[in-house]
N, C-alpha and C. Protein backbone atom coordinates (compact mmCIF):
# COMPACT_ATOMS: atom_id res chain seq x y z
N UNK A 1 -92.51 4.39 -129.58
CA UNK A 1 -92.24 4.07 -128.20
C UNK A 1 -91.12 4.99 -127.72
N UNK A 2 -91.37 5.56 -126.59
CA UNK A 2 -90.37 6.37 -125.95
C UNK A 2 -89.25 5.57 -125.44
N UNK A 3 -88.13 6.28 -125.34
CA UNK A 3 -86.64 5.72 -125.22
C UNK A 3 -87.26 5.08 -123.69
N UNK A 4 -87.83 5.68 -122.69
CA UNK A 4 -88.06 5.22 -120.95
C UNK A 4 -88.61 3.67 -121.29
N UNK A 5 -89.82 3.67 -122.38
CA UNK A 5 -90.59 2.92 -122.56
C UNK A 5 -90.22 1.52 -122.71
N UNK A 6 -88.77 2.17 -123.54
CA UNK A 6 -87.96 0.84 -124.28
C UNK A 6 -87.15 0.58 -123.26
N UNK A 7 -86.75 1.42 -122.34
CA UNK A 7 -85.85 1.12 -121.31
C UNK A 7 -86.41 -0.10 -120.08
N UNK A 8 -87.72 0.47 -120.16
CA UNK A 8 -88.61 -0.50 -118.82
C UNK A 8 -89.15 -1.97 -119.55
N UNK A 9 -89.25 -1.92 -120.74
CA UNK A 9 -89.48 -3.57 -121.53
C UNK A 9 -88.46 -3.89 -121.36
N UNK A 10 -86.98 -3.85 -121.31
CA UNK A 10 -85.79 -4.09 -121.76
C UNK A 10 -85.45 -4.68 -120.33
N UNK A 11 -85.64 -3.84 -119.78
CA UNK A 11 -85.00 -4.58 -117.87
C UNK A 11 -86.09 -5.80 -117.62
N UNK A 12 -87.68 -5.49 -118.40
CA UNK A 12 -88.59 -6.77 -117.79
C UNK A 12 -88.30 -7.87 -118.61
N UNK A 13 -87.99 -7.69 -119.28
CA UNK A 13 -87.52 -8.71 -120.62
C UNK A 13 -86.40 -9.57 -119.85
N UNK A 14 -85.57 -8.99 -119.57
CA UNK A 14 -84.26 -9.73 -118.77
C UNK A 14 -84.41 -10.55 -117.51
N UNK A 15 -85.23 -9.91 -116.88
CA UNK A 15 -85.35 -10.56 -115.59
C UNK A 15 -86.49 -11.75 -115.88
N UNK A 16 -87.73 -11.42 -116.49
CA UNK A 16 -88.92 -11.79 -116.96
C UNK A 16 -89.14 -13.62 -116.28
N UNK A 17 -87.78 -14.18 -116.70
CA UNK A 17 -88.22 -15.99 -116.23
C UNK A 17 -87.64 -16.12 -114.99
N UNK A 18 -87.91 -15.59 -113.87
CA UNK A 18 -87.60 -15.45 -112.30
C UNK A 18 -88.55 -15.23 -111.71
N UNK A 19 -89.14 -16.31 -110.82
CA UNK A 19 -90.38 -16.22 -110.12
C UNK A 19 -90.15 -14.80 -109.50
N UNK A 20 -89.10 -14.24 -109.30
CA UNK A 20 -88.87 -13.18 -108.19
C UNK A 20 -88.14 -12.31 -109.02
N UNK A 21 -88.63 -11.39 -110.12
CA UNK A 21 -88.30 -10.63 -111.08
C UNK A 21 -87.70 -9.51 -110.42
N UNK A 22 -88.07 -8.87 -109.41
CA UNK A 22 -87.21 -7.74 -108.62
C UNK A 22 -86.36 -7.74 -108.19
N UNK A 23 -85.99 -8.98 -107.54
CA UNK A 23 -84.64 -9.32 -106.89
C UNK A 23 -83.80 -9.54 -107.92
N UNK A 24 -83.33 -9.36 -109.34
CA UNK A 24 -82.45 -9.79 -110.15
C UNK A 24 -82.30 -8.02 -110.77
N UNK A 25 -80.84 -7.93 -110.40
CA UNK A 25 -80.11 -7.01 -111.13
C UNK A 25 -79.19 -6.68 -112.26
N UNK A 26 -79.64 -5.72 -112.80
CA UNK A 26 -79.65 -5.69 -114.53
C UNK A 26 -78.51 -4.47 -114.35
N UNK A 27 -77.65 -4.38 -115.31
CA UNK A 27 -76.55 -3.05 -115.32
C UNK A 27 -77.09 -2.07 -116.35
N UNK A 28 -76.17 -1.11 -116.43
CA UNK A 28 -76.65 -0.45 -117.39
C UNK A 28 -76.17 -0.53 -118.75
N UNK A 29 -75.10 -0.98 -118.74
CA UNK A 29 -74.04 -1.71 -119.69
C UNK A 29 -75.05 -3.19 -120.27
N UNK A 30 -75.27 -4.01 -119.86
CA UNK A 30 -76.37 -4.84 -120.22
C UNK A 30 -77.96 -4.50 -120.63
N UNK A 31 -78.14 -3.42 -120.58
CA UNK A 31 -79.25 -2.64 -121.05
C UNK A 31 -79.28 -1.99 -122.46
N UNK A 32 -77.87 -1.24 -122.48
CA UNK A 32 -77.29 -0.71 -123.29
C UNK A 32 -77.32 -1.81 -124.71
N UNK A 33 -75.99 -2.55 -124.42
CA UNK A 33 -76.23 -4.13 -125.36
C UNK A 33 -77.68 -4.02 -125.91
N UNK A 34 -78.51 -4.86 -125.00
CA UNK A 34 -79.77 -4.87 -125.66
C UNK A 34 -80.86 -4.17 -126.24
N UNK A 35 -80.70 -2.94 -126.35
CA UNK A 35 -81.04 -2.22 -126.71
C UNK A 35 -80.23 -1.20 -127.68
N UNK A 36 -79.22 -1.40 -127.79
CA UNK A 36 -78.44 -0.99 -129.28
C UNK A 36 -78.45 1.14 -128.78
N UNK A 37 -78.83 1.32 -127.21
CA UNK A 37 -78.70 2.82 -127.20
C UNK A 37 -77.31 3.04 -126.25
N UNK A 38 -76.95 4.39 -126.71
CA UNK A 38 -75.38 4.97 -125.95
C UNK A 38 -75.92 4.87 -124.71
N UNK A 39 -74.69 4.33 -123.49
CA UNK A 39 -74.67 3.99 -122.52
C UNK A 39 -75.04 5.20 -121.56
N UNK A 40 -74.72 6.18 -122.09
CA UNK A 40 -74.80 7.73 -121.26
C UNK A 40 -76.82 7.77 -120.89
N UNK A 41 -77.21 7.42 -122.01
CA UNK A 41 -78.60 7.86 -122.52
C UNK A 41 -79.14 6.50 -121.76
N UNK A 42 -79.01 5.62 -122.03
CA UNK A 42 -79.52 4.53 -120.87
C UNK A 42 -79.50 5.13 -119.32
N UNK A 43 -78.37 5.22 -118.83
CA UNK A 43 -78.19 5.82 -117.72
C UNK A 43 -79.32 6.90 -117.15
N UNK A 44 -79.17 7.59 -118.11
CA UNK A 44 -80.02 8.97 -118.12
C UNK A 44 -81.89 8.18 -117.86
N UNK A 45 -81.86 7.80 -118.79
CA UNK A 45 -83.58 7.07 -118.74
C UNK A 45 -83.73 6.12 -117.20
N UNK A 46 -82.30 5.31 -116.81
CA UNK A 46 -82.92 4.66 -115.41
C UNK A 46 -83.07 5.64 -114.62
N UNK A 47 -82.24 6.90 -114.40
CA UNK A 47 -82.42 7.84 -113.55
C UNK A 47 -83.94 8.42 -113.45
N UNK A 48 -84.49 8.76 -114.59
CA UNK A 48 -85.75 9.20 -114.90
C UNK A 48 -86.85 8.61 -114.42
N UNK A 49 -86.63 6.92 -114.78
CA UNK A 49 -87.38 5.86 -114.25
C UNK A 49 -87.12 5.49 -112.57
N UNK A 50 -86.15 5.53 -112.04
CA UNK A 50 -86.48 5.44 -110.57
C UNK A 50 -86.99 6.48 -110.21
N UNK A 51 -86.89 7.65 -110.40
CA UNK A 51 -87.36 9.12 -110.11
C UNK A 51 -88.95 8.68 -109.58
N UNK A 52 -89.37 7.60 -110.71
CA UNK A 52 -90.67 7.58 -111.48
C UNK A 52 -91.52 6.54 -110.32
N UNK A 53 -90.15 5.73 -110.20
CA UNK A 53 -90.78 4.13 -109.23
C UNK A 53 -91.24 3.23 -109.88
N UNK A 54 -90.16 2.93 -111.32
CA UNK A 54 -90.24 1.93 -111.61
C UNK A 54 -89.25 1.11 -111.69
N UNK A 55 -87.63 1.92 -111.16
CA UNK A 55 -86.36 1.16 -111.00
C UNK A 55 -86.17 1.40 -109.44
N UNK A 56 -85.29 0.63 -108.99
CA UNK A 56 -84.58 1.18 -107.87
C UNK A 56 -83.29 0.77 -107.95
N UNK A 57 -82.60 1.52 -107.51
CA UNK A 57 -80.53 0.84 -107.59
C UNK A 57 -79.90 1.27 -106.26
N UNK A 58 -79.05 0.32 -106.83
CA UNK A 58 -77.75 -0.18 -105.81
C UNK A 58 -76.45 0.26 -106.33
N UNK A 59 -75.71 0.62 -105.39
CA UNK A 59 -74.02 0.66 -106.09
C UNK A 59 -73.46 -1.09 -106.11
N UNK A 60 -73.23 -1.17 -107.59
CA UNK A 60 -72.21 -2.18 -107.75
C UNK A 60 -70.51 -1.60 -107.93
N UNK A 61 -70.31 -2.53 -107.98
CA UNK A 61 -68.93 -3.35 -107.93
C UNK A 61 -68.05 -1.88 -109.00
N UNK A 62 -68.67 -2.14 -110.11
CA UNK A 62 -68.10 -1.33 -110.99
C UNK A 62 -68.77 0.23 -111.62
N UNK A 63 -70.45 -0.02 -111.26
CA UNK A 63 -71.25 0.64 -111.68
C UNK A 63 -72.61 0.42 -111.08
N UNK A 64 -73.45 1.12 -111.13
CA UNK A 64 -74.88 0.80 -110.56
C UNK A 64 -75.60 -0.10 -110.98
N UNK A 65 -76.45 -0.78 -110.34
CA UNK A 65 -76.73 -2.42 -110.16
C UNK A 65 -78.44 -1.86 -110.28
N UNK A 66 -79.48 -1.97 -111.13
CA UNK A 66 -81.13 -1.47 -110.93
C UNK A 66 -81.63 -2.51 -110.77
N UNK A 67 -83.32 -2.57 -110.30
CA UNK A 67 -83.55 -3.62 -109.95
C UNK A 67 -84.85 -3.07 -110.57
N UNK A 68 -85.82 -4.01 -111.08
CA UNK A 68 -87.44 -3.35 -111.55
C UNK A 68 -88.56 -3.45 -110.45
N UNK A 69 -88.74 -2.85 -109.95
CA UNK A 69 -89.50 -2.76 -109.60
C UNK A 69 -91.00 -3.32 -109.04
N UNK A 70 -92.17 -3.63 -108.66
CA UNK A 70 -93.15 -4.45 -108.62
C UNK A 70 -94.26 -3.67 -109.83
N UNK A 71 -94.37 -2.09 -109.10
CA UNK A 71 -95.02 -0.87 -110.14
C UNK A 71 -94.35 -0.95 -111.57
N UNK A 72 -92.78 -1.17 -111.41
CA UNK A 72 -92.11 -1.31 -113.06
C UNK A 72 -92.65 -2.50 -113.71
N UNK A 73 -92.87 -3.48 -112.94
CA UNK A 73 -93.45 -4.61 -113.60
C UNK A 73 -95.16 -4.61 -114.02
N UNK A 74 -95.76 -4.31 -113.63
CA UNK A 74 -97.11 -3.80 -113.97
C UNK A 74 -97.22 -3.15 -115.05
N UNK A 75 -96.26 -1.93 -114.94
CA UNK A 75 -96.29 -1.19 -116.35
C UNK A 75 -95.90 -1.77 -117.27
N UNK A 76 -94.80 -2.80 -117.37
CA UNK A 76 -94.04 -3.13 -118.37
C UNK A 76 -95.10 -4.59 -118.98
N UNK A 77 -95.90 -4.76 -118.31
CA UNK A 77 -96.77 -5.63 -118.80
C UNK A 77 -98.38 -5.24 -119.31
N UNK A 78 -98.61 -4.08 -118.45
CA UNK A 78 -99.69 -3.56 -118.88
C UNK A 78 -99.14 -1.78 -119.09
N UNK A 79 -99.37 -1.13 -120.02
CA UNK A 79 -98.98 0.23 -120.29
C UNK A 79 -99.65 0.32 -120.30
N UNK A 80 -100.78 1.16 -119.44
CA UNK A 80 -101.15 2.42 -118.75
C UNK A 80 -100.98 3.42 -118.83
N UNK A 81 -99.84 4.23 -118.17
CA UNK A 81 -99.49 5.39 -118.09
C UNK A 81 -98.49 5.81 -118.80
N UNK A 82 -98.96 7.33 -119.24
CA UNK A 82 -98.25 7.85 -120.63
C UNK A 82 -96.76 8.26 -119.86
N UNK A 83 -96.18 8.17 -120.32
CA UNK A 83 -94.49 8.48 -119.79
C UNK A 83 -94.36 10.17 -120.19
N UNK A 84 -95.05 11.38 -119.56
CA UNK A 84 -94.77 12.29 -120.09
C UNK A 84 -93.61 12.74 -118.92
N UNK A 85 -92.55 12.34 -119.19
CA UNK A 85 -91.38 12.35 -118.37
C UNK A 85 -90.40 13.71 -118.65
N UNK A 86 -89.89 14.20 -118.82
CA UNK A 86 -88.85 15.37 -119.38
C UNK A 86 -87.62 14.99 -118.84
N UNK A 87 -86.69 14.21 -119.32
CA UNK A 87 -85.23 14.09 -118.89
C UNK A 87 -84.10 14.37 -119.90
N UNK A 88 -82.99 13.97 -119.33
CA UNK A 88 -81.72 14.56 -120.09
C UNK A 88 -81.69 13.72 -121.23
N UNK A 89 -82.26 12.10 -121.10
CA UNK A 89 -81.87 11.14 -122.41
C UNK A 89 -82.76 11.16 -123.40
N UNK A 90 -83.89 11.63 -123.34
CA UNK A 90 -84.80 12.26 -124.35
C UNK A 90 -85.00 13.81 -124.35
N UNK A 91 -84.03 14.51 -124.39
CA UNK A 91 -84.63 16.38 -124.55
C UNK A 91 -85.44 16.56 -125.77
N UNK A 92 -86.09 17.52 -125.24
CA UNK A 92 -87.08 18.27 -126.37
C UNK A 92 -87.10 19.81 -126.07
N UNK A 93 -86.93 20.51 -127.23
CA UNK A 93 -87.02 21.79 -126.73
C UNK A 93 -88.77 22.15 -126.43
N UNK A 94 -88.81 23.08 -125.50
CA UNK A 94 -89.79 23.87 -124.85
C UNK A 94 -90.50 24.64 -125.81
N UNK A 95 -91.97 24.78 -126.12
CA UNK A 95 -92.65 25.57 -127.26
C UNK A 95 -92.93 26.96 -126.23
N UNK A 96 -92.17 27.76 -126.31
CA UNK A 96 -92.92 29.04 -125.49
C UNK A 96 -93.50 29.75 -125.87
N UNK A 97 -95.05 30.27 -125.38
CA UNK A 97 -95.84 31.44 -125.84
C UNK A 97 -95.42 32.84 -126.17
């Protein structure tokens, strides 16, 4: 499972028992926790994932506030689509011809 992959179960997981799963905002610091990854690299993957339209955020208080999405929720319940994403929290080097 890709780090995004684990990132978008991880926010549906949290919100998951809320008739109204979008309206509940998850940090990145609370993502982090649950998922046992450096806070930098979380960060990095929501960025990737709203890019994507499956987060959207808010400025909080101390730090940015994400919210999942309706499309994040679809995916995170049915995977579908392959995450061939290229961001800073998963690099891979480039195979050039």
């Amino acid at each position: 499972m890709r780090v995004e992959e684990k990132i978008l179960k991880t926010v549906f997981s949290l919100v998951k028992g809320d008739p109204s799963p979008v309206h509940l905002p998850v940090t990145p610091t609370k993502m982090s926790q649950a998922t046992d990854l450096p806070l930098e690299q979380v960060e990095a993957c929501c960025k990737a994932l709203e890019s994507h339209g499956y987060l959207t955020s808010t400025k909080g208080i101390a730090e940015p506030v994400y919210y999942i999405t309706k499309t994040g929720v679809d995916e995170a319940l049915n995977p579908t689509l392959p995450f061939y994403i290229y961001s800073a929290s998963n690099p891979r080097p480039r195979n050039r011809a």
